[in-house]
PDB file of N, CA and C in Angstrom:
ATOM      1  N   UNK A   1     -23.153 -23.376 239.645  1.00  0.00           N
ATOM      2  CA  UNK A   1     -23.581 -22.241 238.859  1.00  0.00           C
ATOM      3  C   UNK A   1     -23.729 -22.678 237.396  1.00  0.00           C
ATOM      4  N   UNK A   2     -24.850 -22.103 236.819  1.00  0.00           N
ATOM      5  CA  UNK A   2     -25.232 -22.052 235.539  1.00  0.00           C
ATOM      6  C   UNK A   2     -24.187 -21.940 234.711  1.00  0.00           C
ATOM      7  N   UNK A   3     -23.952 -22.855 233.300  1.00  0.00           N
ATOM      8  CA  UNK A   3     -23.239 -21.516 232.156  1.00  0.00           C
ATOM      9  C   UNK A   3     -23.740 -20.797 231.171  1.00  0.00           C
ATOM     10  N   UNK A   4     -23.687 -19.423 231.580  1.00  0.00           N
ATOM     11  CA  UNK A   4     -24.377 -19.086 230.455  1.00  0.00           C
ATOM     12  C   UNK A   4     -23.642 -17.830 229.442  1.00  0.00           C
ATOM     13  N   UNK A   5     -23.904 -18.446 228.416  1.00  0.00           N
ATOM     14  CA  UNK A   5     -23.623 -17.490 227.574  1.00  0.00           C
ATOM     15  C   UNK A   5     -23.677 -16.291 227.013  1.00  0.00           C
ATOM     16  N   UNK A   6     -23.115 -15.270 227.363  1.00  0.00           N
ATOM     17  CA  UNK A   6     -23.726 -13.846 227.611  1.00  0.00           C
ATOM     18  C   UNK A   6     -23.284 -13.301 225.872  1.00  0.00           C
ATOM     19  N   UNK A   7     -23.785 -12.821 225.300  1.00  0.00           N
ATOM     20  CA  UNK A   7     -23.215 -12.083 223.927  1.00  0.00           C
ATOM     21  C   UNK A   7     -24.011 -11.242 223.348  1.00  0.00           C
ATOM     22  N   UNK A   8     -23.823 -10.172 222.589  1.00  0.00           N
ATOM     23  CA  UNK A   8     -24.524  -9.119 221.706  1.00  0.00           C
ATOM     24  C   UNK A   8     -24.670 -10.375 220.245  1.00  0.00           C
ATOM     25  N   UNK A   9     -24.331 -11.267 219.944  1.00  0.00           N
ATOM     26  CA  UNK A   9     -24.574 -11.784 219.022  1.00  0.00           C
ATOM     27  C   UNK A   9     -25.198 -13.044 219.040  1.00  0.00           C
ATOM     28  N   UNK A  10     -25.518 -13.599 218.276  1.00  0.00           N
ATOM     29  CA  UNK A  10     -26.451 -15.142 218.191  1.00  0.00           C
ATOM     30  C   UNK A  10     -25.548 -16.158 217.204  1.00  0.00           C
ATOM     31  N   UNK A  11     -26.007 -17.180 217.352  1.00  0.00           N
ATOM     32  CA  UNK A  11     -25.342 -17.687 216.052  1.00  0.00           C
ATOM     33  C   UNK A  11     -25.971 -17.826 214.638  1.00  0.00           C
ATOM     34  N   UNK A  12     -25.087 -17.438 213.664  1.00  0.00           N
ATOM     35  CA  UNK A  12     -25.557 -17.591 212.420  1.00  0.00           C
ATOM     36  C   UNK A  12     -24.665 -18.508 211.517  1.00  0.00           C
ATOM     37  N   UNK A  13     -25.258 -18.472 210.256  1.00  0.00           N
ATOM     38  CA  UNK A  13     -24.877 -18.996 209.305  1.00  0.00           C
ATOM     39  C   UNK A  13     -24.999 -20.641 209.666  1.00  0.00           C
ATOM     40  N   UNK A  14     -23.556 -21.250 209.774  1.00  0.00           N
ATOM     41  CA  UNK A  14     -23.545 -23.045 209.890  1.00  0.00           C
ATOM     42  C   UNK A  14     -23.386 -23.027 211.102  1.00  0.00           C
ATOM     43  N   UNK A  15     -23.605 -21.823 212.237  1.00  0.00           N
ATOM     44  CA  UNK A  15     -22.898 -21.761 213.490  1.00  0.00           C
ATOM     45  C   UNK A  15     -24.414 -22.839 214.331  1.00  0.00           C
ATOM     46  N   UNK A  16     -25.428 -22.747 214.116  1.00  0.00           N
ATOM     47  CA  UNK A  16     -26.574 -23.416 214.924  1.00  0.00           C
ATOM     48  C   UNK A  16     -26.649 -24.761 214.613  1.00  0.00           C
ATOM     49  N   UNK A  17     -26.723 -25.030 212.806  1.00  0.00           N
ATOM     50  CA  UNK A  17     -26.295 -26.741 213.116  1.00  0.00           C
ATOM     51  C   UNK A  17     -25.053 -27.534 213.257  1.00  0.00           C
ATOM     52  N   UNK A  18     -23.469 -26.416 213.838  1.00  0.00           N
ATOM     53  CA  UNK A  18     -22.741 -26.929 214.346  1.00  0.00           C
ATOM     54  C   UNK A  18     -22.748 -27.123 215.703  1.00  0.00           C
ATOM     55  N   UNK A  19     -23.615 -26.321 216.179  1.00  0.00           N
ATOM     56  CA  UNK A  19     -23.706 -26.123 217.550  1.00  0.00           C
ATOM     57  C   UNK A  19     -24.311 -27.307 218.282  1.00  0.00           C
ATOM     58  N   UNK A  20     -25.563 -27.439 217.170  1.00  0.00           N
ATOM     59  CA  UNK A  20     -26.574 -28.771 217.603  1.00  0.00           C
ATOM     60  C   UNK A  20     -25.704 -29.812 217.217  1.00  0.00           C
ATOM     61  N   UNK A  21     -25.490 -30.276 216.143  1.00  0.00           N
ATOM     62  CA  UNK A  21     -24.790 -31.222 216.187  1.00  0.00           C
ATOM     63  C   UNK A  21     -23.140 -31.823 217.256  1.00  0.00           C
ATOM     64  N   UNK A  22     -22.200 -30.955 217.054  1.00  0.00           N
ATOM     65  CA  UNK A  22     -21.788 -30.698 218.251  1.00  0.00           C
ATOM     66  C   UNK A  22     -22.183 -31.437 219.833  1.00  0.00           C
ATOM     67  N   UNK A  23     -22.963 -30.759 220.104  1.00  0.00           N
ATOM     68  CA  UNK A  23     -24.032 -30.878 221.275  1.00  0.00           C
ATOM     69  C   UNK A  23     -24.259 -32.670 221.460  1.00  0.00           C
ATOM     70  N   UNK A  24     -25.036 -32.642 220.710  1.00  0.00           N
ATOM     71  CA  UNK A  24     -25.595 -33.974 220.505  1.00  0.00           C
ATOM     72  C   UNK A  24     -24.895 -35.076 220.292  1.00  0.00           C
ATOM     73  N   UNK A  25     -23.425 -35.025 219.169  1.00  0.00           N
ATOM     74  CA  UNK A  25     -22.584 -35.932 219.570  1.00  0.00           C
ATOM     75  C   UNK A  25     -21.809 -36.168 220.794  1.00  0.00           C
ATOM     76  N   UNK A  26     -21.347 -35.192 221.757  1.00  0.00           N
ATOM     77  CA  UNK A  26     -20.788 -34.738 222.812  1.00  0.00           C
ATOM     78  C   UNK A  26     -22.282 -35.719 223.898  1.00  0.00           C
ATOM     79  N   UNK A  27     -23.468 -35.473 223.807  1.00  0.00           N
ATOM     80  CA  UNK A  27     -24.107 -36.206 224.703  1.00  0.00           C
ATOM     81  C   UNK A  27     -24.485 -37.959 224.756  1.00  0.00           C
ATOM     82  N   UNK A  28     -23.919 -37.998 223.038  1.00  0.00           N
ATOM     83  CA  UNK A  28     -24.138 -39.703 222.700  1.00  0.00           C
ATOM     84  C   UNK A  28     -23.047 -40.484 223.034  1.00  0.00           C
ATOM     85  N   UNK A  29     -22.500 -39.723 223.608  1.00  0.00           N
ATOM     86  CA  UNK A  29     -20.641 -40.802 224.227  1.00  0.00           C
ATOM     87  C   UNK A  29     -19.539 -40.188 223.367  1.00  0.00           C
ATOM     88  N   UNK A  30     -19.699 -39.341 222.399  1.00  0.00           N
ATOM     89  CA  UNK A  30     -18.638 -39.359 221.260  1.00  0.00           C
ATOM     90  C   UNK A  30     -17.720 -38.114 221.868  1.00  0.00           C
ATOM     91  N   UNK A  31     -16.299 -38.854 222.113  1.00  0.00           N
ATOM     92  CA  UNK A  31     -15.479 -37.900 223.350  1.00  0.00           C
ATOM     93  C   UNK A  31     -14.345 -37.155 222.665  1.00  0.00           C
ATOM     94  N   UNK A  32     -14.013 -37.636 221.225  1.00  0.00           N
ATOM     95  CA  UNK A  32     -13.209 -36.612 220.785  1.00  0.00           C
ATOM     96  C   UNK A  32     -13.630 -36.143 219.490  1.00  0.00           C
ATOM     97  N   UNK A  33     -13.702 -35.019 218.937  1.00  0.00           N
ATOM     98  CA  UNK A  33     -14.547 -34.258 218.346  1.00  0.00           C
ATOM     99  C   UNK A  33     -13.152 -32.776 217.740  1.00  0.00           C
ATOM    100  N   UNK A  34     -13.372 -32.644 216.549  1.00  0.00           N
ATOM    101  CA  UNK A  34     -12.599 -31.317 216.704  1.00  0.00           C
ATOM    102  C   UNK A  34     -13.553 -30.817 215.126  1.00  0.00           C
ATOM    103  N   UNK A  35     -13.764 -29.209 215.407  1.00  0.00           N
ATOM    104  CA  UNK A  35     -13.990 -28.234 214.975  1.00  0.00           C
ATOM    105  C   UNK A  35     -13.313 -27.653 213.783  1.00  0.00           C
ATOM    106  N   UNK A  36     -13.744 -27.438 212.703  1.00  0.00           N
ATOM    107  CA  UNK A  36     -12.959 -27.157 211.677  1.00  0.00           C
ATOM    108  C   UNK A  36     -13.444 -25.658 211.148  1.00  0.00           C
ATOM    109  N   UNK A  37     -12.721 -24.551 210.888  1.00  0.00           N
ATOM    110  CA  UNK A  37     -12.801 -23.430 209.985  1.00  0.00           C
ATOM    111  C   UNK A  37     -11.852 -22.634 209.964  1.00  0.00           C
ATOM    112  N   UNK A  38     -12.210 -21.510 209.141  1.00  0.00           N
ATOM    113  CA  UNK A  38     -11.204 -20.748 209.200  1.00  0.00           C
ATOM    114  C   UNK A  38     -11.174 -19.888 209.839  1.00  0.00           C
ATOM    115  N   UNK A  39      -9.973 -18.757 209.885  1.00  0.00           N
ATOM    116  CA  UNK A  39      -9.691 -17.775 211.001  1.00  0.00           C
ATOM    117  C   UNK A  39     -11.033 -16.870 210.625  1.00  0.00           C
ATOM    118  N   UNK A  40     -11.664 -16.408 212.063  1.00  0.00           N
ATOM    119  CA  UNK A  40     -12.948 -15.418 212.271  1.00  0.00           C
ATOM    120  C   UNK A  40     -13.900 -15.909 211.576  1.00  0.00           C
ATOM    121  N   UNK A  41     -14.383 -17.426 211.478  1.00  0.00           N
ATOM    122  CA  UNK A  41     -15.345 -17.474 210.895  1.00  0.00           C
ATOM    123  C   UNK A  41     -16.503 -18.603 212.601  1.00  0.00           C
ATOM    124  N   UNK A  42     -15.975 -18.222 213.517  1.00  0.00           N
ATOM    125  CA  UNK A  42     -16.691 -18.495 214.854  1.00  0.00           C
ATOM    126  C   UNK A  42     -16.643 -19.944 215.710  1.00  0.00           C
ATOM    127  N   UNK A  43     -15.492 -19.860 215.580  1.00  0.00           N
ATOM    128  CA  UNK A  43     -15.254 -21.597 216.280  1.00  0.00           C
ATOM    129  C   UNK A  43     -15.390 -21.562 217.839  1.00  0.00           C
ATOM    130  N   UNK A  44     -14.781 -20.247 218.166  1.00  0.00           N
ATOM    131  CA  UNK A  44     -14.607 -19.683 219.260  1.00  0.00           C
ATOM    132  C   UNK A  44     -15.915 -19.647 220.094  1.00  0.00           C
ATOM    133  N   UNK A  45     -17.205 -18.928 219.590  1.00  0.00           N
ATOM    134  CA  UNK A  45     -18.427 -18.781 219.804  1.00  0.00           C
ATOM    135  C   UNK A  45     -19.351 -19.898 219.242  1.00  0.00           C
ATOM    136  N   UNK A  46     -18.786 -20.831 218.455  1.00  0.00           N
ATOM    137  CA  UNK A  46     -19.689 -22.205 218.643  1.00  0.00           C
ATOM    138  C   UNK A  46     -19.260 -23.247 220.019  1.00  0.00           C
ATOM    139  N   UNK A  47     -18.176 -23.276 220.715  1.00  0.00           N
ATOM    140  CA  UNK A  47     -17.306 -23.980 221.367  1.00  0.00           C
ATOM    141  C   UNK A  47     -18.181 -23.345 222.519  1.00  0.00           C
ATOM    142  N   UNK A  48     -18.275 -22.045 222.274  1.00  0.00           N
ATOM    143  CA  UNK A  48     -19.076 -21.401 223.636  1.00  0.00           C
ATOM    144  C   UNK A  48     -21.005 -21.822 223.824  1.00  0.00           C
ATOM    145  N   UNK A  49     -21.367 -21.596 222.704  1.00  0.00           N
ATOM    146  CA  UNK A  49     -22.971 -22.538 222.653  1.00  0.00           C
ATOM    147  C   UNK A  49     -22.360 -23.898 222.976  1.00  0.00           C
ATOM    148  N   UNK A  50     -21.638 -24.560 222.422  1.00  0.00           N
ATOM    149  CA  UNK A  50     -21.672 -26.011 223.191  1.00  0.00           C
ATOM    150  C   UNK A  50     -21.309 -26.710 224.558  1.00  0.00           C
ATOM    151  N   UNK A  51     -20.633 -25.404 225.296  1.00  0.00           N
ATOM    152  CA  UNK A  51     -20.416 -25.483 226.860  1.00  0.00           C
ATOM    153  C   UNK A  51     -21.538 -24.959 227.114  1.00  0.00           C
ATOM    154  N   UNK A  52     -22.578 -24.048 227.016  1.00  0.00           N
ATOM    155  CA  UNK A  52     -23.769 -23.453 227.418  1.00  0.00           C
ATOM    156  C   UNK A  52     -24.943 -24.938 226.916  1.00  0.00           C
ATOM    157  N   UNK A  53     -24.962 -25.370 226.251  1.00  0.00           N
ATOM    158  CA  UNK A  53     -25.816 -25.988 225.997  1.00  0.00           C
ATOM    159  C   UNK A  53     -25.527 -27.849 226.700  1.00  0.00           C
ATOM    160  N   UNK A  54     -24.271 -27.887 226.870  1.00  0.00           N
ATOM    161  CA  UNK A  54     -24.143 -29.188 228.296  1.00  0.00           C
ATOM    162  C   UNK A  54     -23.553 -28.655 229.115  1.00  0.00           C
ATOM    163  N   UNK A  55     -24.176 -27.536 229.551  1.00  0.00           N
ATOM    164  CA  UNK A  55     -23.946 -27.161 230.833  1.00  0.00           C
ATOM    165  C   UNK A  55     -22.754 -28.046 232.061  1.00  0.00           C
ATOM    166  N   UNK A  56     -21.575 -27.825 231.059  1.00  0.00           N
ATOM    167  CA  UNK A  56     -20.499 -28.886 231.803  1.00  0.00           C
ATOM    168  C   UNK A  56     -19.048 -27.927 231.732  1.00  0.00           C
ATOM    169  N   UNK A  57     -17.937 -28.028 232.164  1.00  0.00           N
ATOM    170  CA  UNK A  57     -17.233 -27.753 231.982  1.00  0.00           C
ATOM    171  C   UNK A  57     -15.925 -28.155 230.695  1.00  0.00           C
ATOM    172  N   UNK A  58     -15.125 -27.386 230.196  1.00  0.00           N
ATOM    173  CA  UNK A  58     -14.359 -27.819 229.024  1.00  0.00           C
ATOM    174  C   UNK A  58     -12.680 -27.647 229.629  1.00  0.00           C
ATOM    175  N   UNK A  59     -11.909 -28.061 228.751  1.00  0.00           N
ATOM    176  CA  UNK A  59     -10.365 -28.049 229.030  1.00  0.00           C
ATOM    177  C   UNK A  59     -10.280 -27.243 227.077  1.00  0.00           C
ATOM    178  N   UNK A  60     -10.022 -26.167 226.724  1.00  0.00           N
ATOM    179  CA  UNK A  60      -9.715 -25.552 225.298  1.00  0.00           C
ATOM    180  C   UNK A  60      -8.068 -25.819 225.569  1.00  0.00           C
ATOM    181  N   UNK A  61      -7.587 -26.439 224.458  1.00  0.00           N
ATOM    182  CA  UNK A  61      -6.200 -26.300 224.920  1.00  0.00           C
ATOM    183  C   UNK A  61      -5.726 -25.814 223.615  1.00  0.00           C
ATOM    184  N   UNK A  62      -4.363 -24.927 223.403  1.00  0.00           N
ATOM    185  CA  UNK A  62      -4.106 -24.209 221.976  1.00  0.00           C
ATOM    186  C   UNK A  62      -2.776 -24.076 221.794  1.00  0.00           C
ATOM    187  N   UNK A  63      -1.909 -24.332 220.952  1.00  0.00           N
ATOM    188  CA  UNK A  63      -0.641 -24.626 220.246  1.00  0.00           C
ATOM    189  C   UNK A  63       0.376 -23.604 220.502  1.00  0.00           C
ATOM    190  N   UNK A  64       0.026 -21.866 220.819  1.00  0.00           N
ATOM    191  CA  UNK A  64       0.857 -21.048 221.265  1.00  0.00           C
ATOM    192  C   UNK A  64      -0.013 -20.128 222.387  1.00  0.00           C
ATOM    193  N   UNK A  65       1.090 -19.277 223.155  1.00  0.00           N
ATOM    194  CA  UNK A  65       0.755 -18.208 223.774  1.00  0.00           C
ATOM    195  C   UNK A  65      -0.395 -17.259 223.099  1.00  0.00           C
ATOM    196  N   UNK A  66      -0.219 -16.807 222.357  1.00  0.00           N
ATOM    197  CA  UNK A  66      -0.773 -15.795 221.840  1.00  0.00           C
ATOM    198  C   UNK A  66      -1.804 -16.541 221.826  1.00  0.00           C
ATOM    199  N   UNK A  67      -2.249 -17.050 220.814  1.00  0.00           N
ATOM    200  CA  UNK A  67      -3.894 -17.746 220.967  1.00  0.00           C
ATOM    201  C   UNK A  67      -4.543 -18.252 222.172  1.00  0.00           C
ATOM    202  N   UNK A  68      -4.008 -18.135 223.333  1.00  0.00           N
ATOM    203  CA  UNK A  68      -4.255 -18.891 224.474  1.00  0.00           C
ATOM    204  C   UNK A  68      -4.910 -17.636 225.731  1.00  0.00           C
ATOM    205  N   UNK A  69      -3.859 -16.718 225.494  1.00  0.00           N
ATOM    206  CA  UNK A  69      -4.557 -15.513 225.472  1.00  0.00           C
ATOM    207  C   UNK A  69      -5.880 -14.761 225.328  1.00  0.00           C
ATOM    208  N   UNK A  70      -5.880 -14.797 223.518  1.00  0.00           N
ATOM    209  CA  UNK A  70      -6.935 -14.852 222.898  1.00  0.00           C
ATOM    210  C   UNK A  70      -8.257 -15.374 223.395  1.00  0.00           C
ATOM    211  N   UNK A  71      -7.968 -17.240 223.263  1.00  0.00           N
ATOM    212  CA  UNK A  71      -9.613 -17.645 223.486  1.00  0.00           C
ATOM    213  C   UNK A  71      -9.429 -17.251 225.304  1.00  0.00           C
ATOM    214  N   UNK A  72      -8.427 -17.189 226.491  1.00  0.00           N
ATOM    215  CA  UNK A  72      -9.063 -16.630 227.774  1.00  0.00           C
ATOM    216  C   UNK A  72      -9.570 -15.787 227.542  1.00  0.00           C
ATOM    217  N   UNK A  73      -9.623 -14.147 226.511  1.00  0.00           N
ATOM    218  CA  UNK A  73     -10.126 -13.327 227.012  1.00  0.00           C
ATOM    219  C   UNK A  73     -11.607 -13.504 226.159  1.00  0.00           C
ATOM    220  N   UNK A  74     -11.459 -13.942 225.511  1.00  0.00           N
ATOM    221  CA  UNK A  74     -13.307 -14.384 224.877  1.00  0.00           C
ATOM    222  C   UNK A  74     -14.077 -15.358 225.308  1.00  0.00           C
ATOM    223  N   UNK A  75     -13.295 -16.484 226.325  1.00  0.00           N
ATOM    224  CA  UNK A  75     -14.381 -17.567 226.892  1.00  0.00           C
ATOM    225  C   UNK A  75     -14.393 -16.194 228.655  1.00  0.00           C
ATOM    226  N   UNK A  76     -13.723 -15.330 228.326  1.00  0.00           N
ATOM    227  CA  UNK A  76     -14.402 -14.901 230.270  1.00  0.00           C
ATOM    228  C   UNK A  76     -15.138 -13.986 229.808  1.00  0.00           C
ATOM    229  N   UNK A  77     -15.204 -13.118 228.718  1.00  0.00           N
ATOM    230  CA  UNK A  77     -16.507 -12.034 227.961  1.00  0.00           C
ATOM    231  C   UNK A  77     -17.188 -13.019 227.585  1.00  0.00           C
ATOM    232  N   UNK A  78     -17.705 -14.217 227.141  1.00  0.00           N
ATOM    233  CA  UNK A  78     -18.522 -14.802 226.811  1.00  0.00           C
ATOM    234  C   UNK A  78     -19.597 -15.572 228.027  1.00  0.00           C
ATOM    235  N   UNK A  79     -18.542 -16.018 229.255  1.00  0.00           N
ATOM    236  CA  UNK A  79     -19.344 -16.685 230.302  1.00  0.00           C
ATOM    237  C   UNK A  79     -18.202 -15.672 231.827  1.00  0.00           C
ATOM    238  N   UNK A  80     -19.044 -14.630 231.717  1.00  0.00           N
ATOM    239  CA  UNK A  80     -18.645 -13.748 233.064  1.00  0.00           C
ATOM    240  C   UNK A  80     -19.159 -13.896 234.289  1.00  0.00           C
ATOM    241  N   UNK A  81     -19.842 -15.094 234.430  1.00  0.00           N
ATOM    242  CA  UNK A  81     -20.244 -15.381 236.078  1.00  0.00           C
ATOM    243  C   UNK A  81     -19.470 -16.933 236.304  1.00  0.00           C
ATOM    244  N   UNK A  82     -18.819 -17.022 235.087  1.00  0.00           N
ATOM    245  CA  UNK A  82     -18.426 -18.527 235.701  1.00  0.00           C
ATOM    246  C   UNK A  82     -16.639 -18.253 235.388  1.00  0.00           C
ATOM    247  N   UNK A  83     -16.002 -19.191 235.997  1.00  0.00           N
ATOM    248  CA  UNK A  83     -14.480 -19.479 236.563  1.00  0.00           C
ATOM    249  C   UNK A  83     -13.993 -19.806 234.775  1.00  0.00           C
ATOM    250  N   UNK A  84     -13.408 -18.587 234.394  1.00  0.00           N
ATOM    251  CA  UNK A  84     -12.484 -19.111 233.382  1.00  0.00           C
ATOM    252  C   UNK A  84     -11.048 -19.190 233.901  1.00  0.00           C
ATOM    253  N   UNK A  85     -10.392 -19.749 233.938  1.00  0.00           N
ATOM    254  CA  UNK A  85      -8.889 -19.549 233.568  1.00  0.00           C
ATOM    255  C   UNK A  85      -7.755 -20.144 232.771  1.00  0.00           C
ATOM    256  N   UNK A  86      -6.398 -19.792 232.709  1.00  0.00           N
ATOM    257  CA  UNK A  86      -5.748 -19.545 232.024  1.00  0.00           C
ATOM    258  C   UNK A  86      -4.607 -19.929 232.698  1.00  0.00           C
ATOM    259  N   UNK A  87      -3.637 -20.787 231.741  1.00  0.00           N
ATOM    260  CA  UNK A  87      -2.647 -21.893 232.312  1.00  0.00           C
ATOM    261  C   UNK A  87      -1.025 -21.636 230.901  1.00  0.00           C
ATOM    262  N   UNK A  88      -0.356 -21.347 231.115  1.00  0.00           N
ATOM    263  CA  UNK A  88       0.682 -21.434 230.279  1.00  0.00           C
ATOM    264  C   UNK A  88       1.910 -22.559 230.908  1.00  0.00           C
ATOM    265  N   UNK A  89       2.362 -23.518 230.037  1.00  0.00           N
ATOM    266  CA  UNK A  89       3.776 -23.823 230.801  1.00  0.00           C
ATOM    267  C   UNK A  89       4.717 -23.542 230.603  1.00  0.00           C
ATOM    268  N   UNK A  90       5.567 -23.105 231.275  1.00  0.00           N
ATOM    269  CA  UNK A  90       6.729 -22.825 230.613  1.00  0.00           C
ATOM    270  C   UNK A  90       8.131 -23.606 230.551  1.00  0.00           C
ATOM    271  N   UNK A  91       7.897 -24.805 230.789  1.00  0.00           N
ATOM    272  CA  UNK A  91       8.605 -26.270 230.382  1.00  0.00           C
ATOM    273  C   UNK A  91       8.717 -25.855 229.163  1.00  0.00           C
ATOM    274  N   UNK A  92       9.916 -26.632 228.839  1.00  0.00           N
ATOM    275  CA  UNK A  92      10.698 -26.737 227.069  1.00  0.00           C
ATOM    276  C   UNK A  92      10.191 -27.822 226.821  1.00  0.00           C
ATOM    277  N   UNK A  93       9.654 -28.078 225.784  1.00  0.00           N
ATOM    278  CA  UNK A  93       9.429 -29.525 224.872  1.00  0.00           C
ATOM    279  C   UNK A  93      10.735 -30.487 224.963  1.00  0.00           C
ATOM    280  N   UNK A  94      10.897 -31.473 225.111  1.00  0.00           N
ATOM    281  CA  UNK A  94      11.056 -32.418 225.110  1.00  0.00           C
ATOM    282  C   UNK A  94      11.901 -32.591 223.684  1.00  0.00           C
ATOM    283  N   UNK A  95      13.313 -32.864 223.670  1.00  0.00           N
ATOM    284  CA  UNK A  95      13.887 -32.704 222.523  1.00  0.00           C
ATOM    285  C   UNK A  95      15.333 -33.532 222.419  1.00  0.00           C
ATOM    286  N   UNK A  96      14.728 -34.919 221.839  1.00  0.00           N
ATOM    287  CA  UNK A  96      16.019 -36.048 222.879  1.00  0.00           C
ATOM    288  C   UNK A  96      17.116 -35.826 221.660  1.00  0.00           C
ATOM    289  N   UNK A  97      17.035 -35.473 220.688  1.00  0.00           N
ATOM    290  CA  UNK A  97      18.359 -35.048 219.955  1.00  0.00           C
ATOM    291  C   UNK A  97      19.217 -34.082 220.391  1.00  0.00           C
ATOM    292  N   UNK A  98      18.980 -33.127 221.289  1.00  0.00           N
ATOM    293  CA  UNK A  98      19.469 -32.123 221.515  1.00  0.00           C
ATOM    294  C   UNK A  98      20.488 -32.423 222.780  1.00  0.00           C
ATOM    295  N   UNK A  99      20.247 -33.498 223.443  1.00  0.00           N
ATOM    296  CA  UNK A  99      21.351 -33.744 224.431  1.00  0.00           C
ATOM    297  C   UNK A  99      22.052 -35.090 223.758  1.00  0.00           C
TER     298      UNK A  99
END
């Protein structure tokens, strides 16, 4: 199945030549890549043009619960015919001072 990106919005502002660029490094071999802005300014919905546009699958991985939350419920409103899900662990970090 296709991915496609379903939204009432488009991208604007730096969101299209992050998107392309993005894109294009992601297809020239270049495998780690990270996204920079600030809160609500669309990282979320560029991350989503760049799974729609290499039509491939992604791993988003994010630092707490709450945000993890977050981008599940905007990558499954963003691509609603395709398999999002959502993984928490609940393993303790690793903390060799503590024993």
């Amino acid at each position: 199945m296709k991915f496609k990106l379903e939204s009432d919005y488009k991208p604007a502002g730096d969101q299209p030549k992050a998107i392309a660029e993005l894109t294009q490094s992601l297809k020239s071999g270049v495998s780690d890549i990270t996204l920079l802005g600030v809160t609500g300014s669309g990282k979320t919905f560029t991350m989503a043009g760049v799974i729609e546009n290499l039509q491939r699958p992604a791993l988003i991985l994010s630092h707490n619960k709450t945000l993890a939350a977050q981008l599940y419920g905007e990558f499954k409103s963003f691509f609603p015919s395709n398999a999002v899900e959502y993984f928490v662990s609940y393993y303790d970090y690793y903390q060799p001072e503590a024993y």
